[in-house]
C-alpha atoms as a PDB file:
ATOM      1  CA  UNK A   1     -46.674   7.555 -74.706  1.00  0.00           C
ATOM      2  CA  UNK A   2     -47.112   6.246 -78.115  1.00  0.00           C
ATOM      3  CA  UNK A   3     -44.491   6.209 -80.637  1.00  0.00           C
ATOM      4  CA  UNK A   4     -45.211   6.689 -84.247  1.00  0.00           C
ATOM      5  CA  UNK A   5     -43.213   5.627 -87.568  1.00  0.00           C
ATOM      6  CA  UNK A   6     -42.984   7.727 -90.510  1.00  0.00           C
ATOM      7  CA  UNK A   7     -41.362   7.878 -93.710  1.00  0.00           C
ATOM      8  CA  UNK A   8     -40.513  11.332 -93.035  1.00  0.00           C
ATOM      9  CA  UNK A   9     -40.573  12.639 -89.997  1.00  0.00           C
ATOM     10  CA  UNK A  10     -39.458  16.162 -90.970  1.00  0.00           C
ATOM     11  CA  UNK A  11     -42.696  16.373 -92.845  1.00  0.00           C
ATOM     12  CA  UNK A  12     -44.549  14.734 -89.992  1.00  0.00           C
ATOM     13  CA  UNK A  13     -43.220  17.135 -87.854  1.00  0.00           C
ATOM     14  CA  UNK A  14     -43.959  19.974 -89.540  1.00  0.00           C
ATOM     15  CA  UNK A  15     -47.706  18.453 -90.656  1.00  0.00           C
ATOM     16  CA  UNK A  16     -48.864  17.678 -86.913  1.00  0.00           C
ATOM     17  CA  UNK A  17     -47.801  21.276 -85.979  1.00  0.00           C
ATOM     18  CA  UNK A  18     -49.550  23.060 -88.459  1.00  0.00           C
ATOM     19  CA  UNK A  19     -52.705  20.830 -89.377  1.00  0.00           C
ATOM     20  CA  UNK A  20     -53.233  19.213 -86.150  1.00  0.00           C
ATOM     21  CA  UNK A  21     -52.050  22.385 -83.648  1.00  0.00           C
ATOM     22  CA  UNK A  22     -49.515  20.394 -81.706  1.00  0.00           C
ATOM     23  CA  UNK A  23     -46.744  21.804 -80.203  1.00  0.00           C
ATOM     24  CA  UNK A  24     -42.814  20.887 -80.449  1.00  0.00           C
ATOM     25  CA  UNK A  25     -41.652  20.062 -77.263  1.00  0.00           C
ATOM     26  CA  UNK A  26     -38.298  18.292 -78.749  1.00  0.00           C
ATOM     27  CA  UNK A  27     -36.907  17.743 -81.593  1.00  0.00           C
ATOM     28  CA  UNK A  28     -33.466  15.938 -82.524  1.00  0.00           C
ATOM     29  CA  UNK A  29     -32.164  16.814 -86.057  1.00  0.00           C
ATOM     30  CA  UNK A  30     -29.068  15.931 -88.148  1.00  0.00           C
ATOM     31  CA  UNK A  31     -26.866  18.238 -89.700  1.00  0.00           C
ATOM     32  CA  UNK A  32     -29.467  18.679 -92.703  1.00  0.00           C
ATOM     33  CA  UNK A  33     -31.989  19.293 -90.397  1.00  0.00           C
ATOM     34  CA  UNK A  34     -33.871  15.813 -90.918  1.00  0.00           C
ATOM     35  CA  UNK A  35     -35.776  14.719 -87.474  1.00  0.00           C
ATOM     36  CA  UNK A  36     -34.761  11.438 -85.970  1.00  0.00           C
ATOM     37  CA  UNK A  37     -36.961  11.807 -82.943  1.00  0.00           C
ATOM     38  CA  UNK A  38     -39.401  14.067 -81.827  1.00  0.00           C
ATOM     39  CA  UNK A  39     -41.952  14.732 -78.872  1.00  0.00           C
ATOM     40  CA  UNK A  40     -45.340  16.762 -79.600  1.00  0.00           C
ATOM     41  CA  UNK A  41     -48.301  17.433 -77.793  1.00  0.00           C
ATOM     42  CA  UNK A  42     -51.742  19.097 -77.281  1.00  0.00           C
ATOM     43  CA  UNK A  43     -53.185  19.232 -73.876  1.00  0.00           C
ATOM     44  CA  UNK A  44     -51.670  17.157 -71.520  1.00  0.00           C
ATOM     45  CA  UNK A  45     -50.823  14.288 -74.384  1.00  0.00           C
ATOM     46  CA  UNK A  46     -47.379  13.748 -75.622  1.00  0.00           C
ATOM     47  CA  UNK A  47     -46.699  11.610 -78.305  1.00  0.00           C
ATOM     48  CA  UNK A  48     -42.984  10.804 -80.269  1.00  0.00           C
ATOM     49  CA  UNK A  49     -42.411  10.645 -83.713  1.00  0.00           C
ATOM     50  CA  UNK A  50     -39.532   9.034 -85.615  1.00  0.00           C
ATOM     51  CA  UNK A  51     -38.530   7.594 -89.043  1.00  0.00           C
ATOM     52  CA  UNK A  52     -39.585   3.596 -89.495  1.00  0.00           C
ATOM     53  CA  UNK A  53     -35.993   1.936 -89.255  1.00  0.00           C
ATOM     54  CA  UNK A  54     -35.170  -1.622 -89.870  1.00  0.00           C
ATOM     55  CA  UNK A  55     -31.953  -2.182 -87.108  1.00  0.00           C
ATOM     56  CA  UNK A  56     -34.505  -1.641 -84.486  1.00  0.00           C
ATOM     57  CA  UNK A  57     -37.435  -3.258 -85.887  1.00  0.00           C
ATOM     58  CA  UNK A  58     -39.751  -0.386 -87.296  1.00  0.00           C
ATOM     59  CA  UNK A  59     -41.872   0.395 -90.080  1.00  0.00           C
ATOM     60  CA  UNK A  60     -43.904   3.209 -91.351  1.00  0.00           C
ATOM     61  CA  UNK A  61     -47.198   2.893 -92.400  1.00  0.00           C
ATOM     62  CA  UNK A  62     -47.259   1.253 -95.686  1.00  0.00           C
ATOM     63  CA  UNK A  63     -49.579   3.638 -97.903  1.00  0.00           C
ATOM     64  CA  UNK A  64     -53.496   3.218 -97.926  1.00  0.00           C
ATOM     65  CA  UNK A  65     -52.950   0.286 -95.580  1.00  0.00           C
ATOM     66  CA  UNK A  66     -56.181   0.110 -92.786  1.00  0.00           C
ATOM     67  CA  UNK A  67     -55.467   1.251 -89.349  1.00  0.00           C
ATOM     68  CA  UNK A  68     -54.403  -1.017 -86.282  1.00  0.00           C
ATOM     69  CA  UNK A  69     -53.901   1.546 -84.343  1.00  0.00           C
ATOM     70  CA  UNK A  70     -55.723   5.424 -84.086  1.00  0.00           C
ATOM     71  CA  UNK A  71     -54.744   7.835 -81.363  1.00  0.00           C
ATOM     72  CA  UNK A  72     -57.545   9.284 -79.566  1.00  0.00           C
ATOM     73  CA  UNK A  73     -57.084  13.314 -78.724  1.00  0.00           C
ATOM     74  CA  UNK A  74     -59.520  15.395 -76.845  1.00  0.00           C
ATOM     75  CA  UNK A  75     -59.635  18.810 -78.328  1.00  0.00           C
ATOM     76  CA  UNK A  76     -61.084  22.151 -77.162  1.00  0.00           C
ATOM     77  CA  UNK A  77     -62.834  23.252 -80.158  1.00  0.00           C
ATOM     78  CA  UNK A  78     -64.166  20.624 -82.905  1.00  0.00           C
ATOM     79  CA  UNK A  79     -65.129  22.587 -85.147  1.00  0.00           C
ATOM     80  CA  UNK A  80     -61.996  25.007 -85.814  1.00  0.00           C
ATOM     81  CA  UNK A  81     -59.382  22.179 -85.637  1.00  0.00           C
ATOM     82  CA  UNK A  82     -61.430  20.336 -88.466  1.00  0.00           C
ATOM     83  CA  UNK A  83     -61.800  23.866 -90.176  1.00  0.00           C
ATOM     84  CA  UNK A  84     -57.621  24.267 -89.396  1.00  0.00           C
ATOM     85  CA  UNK A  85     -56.915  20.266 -90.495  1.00  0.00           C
ATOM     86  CA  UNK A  86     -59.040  20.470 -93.650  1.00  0.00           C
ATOM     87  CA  UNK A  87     -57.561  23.777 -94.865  1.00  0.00           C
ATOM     88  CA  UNK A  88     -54.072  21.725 -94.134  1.00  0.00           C
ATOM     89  CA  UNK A  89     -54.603  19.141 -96.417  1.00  0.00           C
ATOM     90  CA  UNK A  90     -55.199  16.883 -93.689  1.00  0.00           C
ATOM     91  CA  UNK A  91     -57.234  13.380 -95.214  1.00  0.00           C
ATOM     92  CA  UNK A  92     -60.826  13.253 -94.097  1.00  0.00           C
ATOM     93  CA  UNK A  93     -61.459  10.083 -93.377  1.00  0.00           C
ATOM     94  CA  UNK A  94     -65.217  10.871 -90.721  1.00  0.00           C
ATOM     95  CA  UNK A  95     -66.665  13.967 -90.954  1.00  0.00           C
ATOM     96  CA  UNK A  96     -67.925  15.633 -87.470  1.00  0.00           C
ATOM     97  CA  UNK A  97     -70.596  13.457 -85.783  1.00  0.00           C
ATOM     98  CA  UNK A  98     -71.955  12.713 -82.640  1.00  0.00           C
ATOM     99  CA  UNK A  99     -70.446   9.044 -81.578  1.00  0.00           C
ATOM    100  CA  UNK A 100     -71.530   8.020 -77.868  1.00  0.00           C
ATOM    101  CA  UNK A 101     -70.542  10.958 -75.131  1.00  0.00           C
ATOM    102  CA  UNK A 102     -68.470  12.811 -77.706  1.00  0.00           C
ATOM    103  CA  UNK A 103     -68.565  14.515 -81.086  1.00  0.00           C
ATOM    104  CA  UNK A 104     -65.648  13.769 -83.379  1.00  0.00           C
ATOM    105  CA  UNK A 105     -63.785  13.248 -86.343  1.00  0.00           C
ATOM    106  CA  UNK A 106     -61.161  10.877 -87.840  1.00  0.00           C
ATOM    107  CA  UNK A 107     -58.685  11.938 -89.902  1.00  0.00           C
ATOM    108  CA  UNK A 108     -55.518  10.640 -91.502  1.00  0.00           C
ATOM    109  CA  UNK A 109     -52.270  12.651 -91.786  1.00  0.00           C
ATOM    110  CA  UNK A 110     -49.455  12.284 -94.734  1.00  0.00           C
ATOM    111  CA  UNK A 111     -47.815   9.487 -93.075  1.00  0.00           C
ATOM    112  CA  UNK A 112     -50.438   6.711 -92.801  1.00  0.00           C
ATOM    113  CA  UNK A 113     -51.432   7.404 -89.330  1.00  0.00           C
ATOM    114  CA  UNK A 114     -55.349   8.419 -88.316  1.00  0.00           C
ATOM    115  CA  UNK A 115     -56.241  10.510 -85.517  1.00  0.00           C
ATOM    116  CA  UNK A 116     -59.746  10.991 -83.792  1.00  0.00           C
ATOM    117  CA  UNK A 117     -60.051  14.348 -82.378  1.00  0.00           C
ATOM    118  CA  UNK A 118     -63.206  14.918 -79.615  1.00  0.00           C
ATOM    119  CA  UNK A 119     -64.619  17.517 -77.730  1.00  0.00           C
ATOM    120  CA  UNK A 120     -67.366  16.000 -75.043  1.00  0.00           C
ATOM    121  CA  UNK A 121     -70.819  15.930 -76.104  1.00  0.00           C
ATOM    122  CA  UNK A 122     -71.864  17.649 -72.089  1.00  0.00           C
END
């Protein structure tokens, strides 16, 4: 499963839930209630989410920097999560098209990370 960096993963956390629609499967907190690690998921995908921290060799994603990486999620309904990340403040980056045997979008998320979200085409 991949493993994202953030430079806050409370907010992360709490962005991917409500623009995105994943769910919390785990979540490990301090005492103030900042996330060290977490686990979400839609479908059948899991992915963990941390803070960037130098003594094990991790970064966020520096601001406005390009993507190397975007994670790929099949979704049930394009048009409402757009409608759901949109109204979330969720960064645009594609706007629904038709792109080989699937219609999707990209989008990018507070943290520097970009998502495409599909639904299949047939």
């Amino acid at each position: 499963m991949p493993y994202l960096y953030y430079p806050d993963a409370t907010a992360a956390l709490a962005f991917l839930v409500t623009a995105f629609g994943f769910e919390e499967l785990t979540a490990v907190r301090d005492e103030d209630g900042t996330v060290w690690t977490a686990q979400v998921s839609t479908g059948d995908g899991v992915v963990m989410i941390g803070p960037g921290m130098a003594e094990f060799g991790t970064r966020a994603m520096p601001e406005g920097a390009a993507a190397t990486a975007r994670t790929f999620v099949f979704v049930d309904d394009l048009d409402d999560h757009y409608g759901r990340a949109l109204a979330s403040g969720a960064t645009i980056l594609t706007e629904p098209v038709a792109h080989g045997p699937n219609r999707i979008y990209v989008a990018g998320d507070p943290g520097g990370q970009q998502w495409i979200f599909a639904t299949p085409l047939s």
